[in-house]
Protein backbone atom coordinates (compact mmCIF):
# COMPACT_ATOMS: atom_id res chain seq x y z
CA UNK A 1 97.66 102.92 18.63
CA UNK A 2 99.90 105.44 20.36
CA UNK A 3 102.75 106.82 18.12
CA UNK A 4 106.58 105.68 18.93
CA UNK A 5 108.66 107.65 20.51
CA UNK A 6 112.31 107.39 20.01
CA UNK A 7 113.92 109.49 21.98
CA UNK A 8 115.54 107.55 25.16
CA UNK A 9 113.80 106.72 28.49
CA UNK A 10 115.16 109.25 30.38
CA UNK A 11 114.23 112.00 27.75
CA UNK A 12 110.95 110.81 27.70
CA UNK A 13 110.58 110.72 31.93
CA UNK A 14 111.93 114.20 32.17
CA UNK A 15 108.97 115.33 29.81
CA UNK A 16 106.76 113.91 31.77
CA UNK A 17 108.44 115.20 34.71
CA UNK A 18 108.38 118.99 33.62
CA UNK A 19 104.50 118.38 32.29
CA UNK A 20 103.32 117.28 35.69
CA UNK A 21 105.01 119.98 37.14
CA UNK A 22 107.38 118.18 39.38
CA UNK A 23 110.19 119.96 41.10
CA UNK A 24 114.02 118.75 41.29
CA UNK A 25 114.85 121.26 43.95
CA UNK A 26 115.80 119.29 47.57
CA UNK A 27 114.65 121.91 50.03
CA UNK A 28 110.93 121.43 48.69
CA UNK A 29 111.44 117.60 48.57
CA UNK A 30 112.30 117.57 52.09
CA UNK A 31 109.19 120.07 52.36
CA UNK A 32 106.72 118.02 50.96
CA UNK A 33 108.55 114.63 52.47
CA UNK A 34 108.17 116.40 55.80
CA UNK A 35 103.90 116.96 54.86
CA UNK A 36 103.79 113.45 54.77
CA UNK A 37 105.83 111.91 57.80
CA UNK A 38 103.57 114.21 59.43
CA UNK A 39 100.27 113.83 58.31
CA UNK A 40 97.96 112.15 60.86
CA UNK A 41 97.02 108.27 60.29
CA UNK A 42 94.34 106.66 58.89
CA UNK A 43 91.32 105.95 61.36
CA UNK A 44 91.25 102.34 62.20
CA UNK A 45 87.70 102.17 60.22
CA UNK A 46 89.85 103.57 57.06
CA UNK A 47 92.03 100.63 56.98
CA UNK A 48 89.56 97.62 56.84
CA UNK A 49 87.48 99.29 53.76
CA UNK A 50 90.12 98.40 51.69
């Protein structure tokens, strides 16, 4: 069984946040938002395996 942790939700998030390397910084949101509006779309074949 995983051990409690009692430090709030938003604590805890940020952690996880920081370990995964995420990055608060807008200019490389909109840079990575902008990777994905523009990535091309899925083949018609992709869509029915799932």
């Amino acid at each position: 069984m995983p051990e409690t942790d009692d430090r709030p939700e938003v604590e805890r998030f940020r952690d996880l946040a920081r370990e995964l390397e995420a990055d608060e910084d807008e200019a490389r949101f909109k840079e990575a938002a902008e990777k994905v509006v523009k990535a091309p779309k899925p083949e018609a074949d992709d869509q029915k395996a799932e």
